[in-house]
C-alpha atoms as a PDB file:
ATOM      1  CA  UNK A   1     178.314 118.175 209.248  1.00  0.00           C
ATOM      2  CA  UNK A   2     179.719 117.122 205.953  1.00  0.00           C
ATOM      3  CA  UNK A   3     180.318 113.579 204.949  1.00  0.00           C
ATOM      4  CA  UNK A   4     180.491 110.985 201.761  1.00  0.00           C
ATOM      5  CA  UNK A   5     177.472 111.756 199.273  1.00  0.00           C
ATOM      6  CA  UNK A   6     176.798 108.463 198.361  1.00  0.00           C
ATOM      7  CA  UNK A   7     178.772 109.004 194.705  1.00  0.00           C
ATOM      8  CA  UNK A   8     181.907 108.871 197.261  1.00  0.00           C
ATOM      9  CA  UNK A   9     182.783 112.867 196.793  1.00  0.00           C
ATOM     10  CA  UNK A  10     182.772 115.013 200.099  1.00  0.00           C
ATOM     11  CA  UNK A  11     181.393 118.309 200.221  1.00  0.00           C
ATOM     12  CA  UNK A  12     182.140 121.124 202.538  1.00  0.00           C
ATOM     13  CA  UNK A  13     179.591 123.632 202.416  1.00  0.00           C
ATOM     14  CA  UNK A  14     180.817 125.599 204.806  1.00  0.00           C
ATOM     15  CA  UNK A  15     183.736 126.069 202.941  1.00  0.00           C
ATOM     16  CA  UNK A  16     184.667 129.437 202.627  1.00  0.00           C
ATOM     17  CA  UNK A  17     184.833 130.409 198.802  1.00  0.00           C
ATOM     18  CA  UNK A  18     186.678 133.509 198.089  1.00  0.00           C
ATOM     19  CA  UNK A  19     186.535 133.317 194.817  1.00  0.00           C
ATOM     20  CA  UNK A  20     183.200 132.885 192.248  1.00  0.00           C
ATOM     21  CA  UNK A  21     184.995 130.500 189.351  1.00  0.00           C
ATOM     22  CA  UNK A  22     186.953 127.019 189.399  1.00  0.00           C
ATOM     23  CA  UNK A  23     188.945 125.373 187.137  1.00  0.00           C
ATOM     24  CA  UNK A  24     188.477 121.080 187.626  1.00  0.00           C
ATOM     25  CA  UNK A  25     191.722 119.462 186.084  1.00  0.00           C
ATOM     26  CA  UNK A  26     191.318 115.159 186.232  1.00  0.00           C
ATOM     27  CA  UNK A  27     194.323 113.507 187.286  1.00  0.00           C
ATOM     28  CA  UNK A  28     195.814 109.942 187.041  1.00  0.00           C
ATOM     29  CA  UNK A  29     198.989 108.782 189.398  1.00  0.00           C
ATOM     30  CA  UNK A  30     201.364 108.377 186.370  1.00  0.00           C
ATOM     31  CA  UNK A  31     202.872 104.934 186.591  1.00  0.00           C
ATOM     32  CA  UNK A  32     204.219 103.142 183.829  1.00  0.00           C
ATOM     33  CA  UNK A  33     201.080 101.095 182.062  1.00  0.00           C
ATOM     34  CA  UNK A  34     198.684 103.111 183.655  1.00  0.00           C
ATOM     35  CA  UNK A  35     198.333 106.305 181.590  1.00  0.00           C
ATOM     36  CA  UNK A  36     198.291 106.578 177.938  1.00  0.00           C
ATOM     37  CA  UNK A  37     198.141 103.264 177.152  1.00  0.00           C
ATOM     38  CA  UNK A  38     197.335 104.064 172.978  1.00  0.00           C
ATOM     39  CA  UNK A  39     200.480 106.045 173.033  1.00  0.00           C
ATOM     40  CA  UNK A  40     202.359 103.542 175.053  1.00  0.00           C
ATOM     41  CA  UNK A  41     201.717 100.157 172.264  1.00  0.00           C
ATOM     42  CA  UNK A  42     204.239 102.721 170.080  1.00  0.00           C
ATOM     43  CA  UNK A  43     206.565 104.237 171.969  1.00  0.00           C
ATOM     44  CA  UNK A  44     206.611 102.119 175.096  1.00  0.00           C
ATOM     45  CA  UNK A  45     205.034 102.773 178.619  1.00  0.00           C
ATOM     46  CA  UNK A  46     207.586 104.577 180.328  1.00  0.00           C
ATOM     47  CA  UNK A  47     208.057 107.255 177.419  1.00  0.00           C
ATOM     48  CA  UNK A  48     204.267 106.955 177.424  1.00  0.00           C
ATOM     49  CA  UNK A  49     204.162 107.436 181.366  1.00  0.00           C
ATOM     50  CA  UNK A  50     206.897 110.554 180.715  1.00  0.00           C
ATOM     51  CA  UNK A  51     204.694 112.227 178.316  1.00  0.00           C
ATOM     52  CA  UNK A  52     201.730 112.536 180.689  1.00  0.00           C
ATOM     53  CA  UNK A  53     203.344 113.776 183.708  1.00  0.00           C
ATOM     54  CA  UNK A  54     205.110 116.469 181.838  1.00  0.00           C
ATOM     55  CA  UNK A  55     201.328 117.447 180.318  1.00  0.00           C
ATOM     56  CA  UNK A  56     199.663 117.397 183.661  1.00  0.00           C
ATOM     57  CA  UNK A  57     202.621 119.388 185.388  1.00  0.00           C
ATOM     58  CA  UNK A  58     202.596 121.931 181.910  1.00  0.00           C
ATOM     59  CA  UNK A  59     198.454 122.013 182.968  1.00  0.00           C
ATOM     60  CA  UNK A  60     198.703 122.619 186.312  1.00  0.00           C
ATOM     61  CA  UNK A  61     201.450 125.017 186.179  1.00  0.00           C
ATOM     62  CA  UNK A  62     199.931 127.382 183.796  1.00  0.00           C
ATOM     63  CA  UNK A  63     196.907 127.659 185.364  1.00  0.00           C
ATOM     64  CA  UNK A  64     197.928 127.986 188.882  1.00  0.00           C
ATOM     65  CA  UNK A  65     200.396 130.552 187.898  1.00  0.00           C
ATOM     66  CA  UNK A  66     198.175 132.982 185.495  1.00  0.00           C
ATOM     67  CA  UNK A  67     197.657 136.005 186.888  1.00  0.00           C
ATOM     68  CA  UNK A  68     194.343 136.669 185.333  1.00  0.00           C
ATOM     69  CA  UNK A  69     192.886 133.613 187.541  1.00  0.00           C
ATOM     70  CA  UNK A  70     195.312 133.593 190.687  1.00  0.00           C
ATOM     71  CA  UNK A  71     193.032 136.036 192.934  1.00  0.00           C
ATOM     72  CA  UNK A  72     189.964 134.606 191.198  1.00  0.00           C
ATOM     73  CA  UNK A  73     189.710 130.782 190.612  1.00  0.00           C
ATOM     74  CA  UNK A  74     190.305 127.550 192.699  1.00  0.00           C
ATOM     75  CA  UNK A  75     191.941 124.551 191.185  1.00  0.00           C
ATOM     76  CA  UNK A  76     190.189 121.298 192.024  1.00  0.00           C
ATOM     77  CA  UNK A  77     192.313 118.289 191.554  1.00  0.00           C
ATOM     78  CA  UNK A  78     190.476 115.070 190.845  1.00  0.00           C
ATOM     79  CA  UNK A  79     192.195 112.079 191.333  1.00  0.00           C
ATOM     80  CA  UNK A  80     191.191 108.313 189.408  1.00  0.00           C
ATOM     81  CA  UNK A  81     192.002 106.168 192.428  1.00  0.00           C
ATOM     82  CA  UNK A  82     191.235 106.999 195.925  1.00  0.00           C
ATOM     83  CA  UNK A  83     194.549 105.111 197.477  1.00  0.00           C
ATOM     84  CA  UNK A  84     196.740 107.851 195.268  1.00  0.00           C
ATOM     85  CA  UNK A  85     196.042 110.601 197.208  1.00  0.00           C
ATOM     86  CA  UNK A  86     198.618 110.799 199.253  1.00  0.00           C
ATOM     87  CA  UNK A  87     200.977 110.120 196.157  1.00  0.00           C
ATOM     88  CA  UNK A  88     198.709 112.935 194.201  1.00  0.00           C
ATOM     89  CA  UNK A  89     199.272 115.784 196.692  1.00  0.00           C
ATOM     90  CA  UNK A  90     202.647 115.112 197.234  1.00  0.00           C
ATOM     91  CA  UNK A  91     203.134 115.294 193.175  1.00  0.00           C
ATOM     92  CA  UNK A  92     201.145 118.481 192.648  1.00  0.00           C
ATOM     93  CA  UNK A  93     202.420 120.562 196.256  1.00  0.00           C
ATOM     94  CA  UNK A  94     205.569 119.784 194.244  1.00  0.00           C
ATOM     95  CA  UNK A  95     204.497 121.686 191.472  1.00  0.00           C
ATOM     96  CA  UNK A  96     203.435 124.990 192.694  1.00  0.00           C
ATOM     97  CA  UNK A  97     204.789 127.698 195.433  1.00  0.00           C
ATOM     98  CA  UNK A  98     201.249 127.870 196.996  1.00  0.00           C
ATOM     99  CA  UNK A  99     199.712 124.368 196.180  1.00  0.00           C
ATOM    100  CA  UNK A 100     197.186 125.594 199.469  1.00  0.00           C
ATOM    101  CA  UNK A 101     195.314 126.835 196.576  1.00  0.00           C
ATOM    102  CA  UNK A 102     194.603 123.458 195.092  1.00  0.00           C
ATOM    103  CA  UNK A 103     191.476 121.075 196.162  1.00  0.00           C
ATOM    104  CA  UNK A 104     191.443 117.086 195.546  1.00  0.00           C
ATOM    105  CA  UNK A 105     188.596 115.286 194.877  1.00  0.00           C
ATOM    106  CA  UNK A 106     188.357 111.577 194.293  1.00  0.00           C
ATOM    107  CA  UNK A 107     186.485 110.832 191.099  1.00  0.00           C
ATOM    108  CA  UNK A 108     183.554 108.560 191.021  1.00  0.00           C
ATOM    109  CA  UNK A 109     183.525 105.336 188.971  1.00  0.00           C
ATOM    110  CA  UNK A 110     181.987 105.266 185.588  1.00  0.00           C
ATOM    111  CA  UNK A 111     183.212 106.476 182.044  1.00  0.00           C
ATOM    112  CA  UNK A 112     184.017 109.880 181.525  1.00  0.00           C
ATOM    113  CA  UNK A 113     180.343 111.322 181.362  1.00  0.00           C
ATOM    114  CA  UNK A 114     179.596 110.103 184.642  1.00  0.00           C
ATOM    115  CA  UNK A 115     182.959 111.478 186.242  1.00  0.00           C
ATOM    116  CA  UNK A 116     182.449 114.824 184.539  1.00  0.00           C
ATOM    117  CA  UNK A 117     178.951 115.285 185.826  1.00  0.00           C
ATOM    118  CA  UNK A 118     179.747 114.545 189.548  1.00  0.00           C
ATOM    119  CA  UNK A 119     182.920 116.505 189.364  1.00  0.00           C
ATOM    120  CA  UNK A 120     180.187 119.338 187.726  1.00  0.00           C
ATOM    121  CA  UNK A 121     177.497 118.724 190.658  1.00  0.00           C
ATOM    122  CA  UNK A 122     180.534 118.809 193.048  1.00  0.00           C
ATOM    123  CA  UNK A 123     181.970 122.050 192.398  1.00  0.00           C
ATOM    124  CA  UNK A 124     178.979 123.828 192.003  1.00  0.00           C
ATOM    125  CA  UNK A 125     176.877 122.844 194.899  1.00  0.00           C
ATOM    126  CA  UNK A 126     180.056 124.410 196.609  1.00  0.00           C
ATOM    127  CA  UNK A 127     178.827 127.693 195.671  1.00  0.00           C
ATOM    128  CA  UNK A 128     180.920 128.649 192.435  1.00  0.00           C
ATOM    129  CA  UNK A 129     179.385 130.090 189.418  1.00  0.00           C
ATOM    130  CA  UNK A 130     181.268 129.659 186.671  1.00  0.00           C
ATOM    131  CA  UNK A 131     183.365 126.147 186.337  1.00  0.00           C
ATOM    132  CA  UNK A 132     185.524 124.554 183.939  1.00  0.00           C
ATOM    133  CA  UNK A 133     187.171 120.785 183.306  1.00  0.00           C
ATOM    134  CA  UNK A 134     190.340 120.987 181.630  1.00  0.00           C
ATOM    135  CA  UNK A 135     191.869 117.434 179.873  1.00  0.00           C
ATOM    136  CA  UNK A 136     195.552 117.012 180.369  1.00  0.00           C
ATOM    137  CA  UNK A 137     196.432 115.659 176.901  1.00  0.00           C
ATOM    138  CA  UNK A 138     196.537 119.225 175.492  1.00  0.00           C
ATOM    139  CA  UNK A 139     200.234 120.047 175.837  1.00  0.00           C
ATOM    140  CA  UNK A 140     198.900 124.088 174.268  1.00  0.00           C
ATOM    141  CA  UNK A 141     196.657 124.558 176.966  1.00  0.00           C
ATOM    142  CA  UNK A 142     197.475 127.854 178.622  1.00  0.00           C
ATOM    143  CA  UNK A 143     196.178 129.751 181.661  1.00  0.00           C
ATOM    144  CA  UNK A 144     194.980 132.445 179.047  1.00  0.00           C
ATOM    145  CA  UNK A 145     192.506 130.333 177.915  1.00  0.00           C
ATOM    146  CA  UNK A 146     190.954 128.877 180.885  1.00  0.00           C
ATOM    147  CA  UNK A 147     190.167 133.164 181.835  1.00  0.00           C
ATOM    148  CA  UNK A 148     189.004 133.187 178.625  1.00  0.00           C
ATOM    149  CA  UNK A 149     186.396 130.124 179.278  1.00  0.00           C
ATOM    150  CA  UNK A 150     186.093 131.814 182.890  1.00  0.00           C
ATOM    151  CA  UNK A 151     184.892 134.980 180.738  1.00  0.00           C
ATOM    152  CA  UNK A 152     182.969 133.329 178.515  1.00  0.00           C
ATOM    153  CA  UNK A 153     180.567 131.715 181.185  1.00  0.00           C
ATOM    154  CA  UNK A 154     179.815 135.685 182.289  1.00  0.00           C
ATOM    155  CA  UNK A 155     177.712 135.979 179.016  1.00  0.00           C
ATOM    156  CA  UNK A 156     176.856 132.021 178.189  1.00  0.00           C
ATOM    157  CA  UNK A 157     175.486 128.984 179.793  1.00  0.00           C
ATOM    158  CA  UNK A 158     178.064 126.638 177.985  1.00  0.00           C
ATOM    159  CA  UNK A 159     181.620 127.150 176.547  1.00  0.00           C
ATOM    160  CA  UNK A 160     183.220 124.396 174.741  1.00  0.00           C
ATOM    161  CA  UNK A 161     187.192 124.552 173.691  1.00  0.00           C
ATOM    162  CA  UNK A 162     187.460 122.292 170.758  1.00  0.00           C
ATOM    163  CA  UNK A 163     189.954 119.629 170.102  1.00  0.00           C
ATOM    164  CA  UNK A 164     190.684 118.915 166.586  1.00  0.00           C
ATOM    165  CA  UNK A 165     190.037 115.037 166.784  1.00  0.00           C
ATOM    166  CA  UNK A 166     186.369 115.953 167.108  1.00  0.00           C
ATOM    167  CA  UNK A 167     185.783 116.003 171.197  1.00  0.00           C
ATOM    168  CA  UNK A 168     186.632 119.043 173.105  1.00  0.00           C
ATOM    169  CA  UNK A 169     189.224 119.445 175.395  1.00  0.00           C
ATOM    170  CA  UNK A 170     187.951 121.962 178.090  1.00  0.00           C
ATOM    171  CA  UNK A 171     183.926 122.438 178.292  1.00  0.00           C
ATOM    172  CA  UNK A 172     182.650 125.109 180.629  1.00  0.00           C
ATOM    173  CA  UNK A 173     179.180 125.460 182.852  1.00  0.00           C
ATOM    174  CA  UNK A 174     177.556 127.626 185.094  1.00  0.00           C
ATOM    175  CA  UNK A 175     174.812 124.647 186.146  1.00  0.00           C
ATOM    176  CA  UNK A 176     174.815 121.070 185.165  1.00  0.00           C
ATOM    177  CA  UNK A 177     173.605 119.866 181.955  1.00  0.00           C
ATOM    178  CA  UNK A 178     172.569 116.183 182.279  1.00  0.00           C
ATOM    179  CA  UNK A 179     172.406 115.695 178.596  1.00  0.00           C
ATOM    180  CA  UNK A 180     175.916 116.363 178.132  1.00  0.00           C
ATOM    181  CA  UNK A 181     177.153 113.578 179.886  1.00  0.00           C
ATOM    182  CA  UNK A 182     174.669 110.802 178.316  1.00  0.00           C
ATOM    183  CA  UNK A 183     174.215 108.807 175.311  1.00  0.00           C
ATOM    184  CA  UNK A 184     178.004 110.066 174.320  1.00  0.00           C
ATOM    185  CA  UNK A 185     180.208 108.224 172.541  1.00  0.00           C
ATOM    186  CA  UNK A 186     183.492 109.224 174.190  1.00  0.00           C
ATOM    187  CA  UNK A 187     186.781 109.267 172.369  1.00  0.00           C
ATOM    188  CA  UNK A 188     185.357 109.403 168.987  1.00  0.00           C
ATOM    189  CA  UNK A 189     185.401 112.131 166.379  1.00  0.00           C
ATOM    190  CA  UNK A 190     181.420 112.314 167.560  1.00  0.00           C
ATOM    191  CA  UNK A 191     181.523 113.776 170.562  1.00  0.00           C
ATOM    192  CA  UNK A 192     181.187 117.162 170.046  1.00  0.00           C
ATOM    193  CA  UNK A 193     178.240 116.657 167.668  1.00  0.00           C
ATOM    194  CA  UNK A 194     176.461 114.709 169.934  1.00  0.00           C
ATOM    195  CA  UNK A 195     176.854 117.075 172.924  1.00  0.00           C
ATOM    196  CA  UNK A 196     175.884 119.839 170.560  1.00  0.00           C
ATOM    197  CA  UNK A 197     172.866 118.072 169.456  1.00  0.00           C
ATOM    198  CA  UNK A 198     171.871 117.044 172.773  1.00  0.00           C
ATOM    199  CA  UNK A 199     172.071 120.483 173.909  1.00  0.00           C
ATOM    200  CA  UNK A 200     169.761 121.498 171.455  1.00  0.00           C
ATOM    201  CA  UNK A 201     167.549 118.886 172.246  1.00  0.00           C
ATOM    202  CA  UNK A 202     167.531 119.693 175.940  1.00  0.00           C
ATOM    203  CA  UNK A 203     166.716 123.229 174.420  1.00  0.00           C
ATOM    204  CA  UNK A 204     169.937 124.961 175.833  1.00  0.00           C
ATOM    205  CA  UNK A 205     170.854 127.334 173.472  1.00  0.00           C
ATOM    206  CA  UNK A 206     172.727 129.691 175.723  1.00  0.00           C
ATOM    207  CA  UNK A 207     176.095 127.612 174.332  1.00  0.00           C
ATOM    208  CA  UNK A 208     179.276 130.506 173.730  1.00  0.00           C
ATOM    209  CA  UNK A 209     180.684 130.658 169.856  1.00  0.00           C
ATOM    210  CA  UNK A 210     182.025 127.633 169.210  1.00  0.00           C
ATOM    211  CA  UNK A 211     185.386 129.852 167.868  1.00  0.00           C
ATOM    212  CA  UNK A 212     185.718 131.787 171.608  1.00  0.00           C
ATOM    213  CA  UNK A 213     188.532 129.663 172.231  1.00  0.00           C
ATOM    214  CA  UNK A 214     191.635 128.198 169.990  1.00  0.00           C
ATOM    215  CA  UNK A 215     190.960 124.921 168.749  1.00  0.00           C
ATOM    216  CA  UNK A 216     193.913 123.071 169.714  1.00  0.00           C
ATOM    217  CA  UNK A 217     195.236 118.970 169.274  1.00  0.00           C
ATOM    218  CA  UNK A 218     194.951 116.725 171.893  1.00  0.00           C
ATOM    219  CA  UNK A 219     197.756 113.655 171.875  1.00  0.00           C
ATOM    220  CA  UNK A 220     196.319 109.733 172.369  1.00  0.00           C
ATOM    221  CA  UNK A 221     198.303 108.149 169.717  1.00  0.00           C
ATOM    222  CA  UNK A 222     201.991 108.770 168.486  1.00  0.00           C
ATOM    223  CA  UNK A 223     200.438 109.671 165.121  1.00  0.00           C
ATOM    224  CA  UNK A 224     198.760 112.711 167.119  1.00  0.00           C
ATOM    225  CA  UNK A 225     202.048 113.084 168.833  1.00  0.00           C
ATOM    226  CA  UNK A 226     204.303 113.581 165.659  1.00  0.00           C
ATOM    227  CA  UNK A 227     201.842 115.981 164.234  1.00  0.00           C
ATOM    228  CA  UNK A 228     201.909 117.861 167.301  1.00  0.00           C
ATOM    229  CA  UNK A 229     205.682 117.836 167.211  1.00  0.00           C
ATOM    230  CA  UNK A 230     206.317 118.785 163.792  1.00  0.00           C
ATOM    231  CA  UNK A 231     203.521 121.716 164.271  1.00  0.00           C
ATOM    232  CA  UNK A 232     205.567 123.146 167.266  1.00  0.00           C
ATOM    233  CA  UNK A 233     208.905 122.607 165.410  1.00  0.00           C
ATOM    234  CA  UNK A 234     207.958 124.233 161.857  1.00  0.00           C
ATOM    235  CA  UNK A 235     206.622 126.992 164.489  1.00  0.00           C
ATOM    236  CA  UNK A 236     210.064 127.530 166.060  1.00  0.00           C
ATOM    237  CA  UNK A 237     212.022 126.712 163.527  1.00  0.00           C
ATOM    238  CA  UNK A 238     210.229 128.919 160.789  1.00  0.00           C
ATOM    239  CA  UNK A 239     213.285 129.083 157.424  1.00  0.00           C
ATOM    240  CA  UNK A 240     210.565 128.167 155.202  1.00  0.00           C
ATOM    241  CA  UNK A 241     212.789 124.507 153.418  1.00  0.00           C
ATOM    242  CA  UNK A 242     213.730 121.136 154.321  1.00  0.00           C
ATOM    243  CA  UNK A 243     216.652 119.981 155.487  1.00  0.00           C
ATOM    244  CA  UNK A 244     218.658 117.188 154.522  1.00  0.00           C
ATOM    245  CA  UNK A 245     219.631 114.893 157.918  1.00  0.00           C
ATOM    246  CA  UNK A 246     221.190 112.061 158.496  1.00  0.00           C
ATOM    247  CA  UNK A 247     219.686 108.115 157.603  1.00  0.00           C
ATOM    248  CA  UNK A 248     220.323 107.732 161.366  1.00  0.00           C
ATOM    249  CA  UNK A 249     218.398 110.777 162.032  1.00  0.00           C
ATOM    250  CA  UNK A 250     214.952 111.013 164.747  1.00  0.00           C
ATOM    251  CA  UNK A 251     211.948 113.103 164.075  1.00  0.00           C
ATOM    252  CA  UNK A 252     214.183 115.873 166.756  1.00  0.00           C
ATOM    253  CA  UNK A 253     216.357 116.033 164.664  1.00  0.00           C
ATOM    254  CA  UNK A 254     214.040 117.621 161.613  1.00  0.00           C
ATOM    255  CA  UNK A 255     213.988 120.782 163.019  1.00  0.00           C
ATOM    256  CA  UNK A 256     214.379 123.326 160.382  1.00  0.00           C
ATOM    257  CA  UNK A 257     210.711 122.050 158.723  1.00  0.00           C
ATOM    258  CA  UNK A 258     209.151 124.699 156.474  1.00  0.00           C
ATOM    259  CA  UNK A 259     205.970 125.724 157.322  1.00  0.00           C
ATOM    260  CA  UNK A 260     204.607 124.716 153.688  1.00  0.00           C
ATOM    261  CA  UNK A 261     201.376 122.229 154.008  1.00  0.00           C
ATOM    262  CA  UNK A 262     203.155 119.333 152.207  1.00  0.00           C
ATOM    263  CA  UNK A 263     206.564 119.216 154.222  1.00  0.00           C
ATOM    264  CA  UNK A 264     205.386 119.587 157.652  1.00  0.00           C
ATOM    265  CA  UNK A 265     203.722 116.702 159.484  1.00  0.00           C
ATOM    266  CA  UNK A 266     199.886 116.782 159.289  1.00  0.00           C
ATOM    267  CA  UNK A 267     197.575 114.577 161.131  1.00  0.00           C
ATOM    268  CA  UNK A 268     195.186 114.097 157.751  1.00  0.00           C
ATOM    269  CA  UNK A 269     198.561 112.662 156.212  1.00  0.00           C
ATOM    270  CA  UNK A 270     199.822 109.271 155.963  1.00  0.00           C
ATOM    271  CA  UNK A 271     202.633 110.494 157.754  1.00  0.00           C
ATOM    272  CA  UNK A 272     206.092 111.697 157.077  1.00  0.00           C
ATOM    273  CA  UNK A 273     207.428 111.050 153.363  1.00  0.00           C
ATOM    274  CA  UNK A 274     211.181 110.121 152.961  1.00  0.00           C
ATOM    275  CA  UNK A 275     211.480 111.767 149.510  1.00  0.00           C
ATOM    276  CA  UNK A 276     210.564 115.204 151.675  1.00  0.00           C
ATOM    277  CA  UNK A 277     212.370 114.627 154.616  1.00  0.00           C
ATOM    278  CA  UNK A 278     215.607 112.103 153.678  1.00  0.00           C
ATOM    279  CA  UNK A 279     216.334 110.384 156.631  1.00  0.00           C
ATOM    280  CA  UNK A 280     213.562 110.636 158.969  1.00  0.00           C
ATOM    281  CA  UNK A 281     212.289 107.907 161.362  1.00  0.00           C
ATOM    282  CA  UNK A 282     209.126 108.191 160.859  1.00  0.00           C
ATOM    283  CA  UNK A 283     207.593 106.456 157.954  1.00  0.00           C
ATOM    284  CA  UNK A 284     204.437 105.917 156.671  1.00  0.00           C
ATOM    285  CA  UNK A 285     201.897 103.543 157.313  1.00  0.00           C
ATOM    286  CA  UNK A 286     198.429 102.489 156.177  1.00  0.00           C
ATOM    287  CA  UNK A 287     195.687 102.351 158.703  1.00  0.00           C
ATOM    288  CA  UNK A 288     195.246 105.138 161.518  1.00  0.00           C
ATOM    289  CA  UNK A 289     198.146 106.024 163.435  1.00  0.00           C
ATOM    290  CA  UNK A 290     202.177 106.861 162.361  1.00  0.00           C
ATOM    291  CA  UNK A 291     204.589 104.565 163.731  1.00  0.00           C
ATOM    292  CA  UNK A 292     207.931 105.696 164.828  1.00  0.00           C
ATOM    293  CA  UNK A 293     210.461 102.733 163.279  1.00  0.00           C
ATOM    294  CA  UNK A 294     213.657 104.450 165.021  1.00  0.00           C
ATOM    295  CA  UNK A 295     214.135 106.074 168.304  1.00  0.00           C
ATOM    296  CA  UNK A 296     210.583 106.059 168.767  1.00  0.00           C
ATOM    297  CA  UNK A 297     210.694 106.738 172.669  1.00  0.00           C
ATOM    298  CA  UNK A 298     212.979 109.910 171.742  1.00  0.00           C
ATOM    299  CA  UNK A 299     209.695 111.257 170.456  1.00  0.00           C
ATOM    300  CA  UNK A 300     207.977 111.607 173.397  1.00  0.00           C
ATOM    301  CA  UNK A 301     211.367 112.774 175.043  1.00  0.00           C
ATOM    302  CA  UNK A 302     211.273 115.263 173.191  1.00  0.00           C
ATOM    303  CA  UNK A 303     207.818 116.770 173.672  1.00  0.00           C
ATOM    304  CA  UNK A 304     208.644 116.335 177.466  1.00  0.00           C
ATOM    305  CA  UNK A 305     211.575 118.337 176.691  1.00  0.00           C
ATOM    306  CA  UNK A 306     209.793 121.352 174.839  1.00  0.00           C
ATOM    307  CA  UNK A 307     206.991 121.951 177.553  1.00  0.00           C
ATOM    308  CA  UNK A 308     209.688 121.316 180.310  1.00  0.00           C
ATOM    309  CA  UNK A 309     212.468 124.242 178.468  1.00  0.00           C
ATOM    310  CA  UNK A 310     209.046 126.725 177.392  1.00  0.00           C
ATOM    311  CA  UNK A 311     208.061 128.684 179.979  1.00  0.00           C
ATOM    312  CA  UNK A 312     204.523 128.628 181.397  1.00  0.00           C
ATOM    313  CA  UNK A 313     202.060 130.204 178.286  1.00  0.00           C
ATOM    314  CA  UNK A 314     199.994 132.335 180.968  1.00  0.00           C
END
């Protein structure tokens, strides 16, 4: 019979698999002052709140719908607070036209190390081989590169996708590595290091190139969030010069960037500079993170806007 492990996750062992690989995906109830709190002390909680359902839904969605992983992978959902799964199922069945195919797990308590390695132990003891955790503050992560972890695993142990803060946004395994998830010190620009280094330690060497998959931005602060922004516009919006807008003007409304290093937004820059950009709301300031003086909640609008109008990146 199965029942609670004592970490509070149930297993099923019985369950029947049907497929070899899983993709885990953690999951918060997004309420106002719950989620993204860095991002929300600039732009404001519900804009905050806005900008992490559209991620997780953008997540989800491209996963679930890739057909390199539909017949192949299950999704596991896990879920911060065990009273939101009722709300957490009803939000993600939403999502999808088969949301049969998705599993929810309640995560344990502890930081991020200890979640990650029960989630790990969880899926794995089901049966799968290969398994991967995707983070949900990576508004590029596509279904194309969770089959491309999937693959990976085939040939490696390990398989990290790198963020470019430092940490990585999607780490893959095909057993559980204890060191990984100790002696880290999350959310820093150390974290991948560390995990590399305790790898090696551990003498695990079986670790995929660290360039298998695209090394992509992940988005805790509104500085992070207007470099993101200004990437994706200068992308779309490629006529190589600056435009002149208006003093009443929002960082939407710079949309015809260049894609020259010193007139698009940068995360190692202090930030948008009027004399390139007349106009735009978002000024400088010393110290680690942009501030948005004007319209700053139209920022994350408008991210919420782009993954919501872009179809699914399969």
């Amino acid at each position: 019979m199965s029942g609670p492990e004592p970490n509070g996750l149930v297993l099923r062992p019985n369950e029947p698999l049907g497929a070899q690989q899983a993709a885990m995906i953690f999951v918060r109830r997004p309420v106002p002052g719950r989620v993204k709190t860095r991002l929300a002390a600039a732009v404001g909680p519900e804009a905050a709140c806005d900008f992490y359902r559209a991620c997780c839904e953008h997540v989800v969605s491209a996963i679930a719908r890739c057909p390199d992983l539909q017949a192949s992978t299950h999704i596991f959902i896990f879920f911060s607070e065990p009273s939101d799964e009722s709300e957490i199922k009803r939000w993600m069945h939403g999502l999808l036209p088969s949301p049969n195919s998705l599993r929810f797990v309640s995560q344990v308590a502890g930081d991020v190390g200890a979640r990650m390695q029960a989630a790990f132990q969880h899926v794995l003891a089901l049966g799968y081989h290969r398994v991967v955790v995707v983070g949900t503050d990576i508004p590029d992560v596509s279904g194309a590169t969770v089959a491309a972890a999937l693959s990976a695993l085939r040939q490696h142990g390990v398989v990290f996708g790198l963020a470019l803060d430092g940490g990585y946004y999607l780490l893959g395994l095909t057993a559980v590595r204890p060191c990984l998830f100790n002696a880290i010190d999350w959310s820093t620009e150390r974290v991948l290091q560390q995990s590399l280094a305790a790898l090696r330690a551990s003498g695990v060497a079986d670790v995929a190139p660290l360039d298998s998959l695209p090394h992509l931005r992940d988005i805790d602060t509104v500085r992070d969030l207007a470099a993101w922004l200004a990437d994706k516009l200068a992308a779309r919006d490629n006529e190589g010069a600056v435009s002149a807008v208006g003093a009443g003007a929002t960082l939407s409304d710079c949309r015809r960037l260049g894609h020259e290093g010193d007139e698009v937004l940068r995360a190692g820059n202090a930030g948008v500079r009027s004399t390139d950009i007349p106009g735009c709301a978002a000024v400088a300031k010393a110290g680690e993170e942009v501030r948005v003086v004007q319209e700053a909640q139209g920022l994350t609008s408008e991210v919420a806007r782009i993954l919501s109008q872009t179809s699914v990146p399969y």
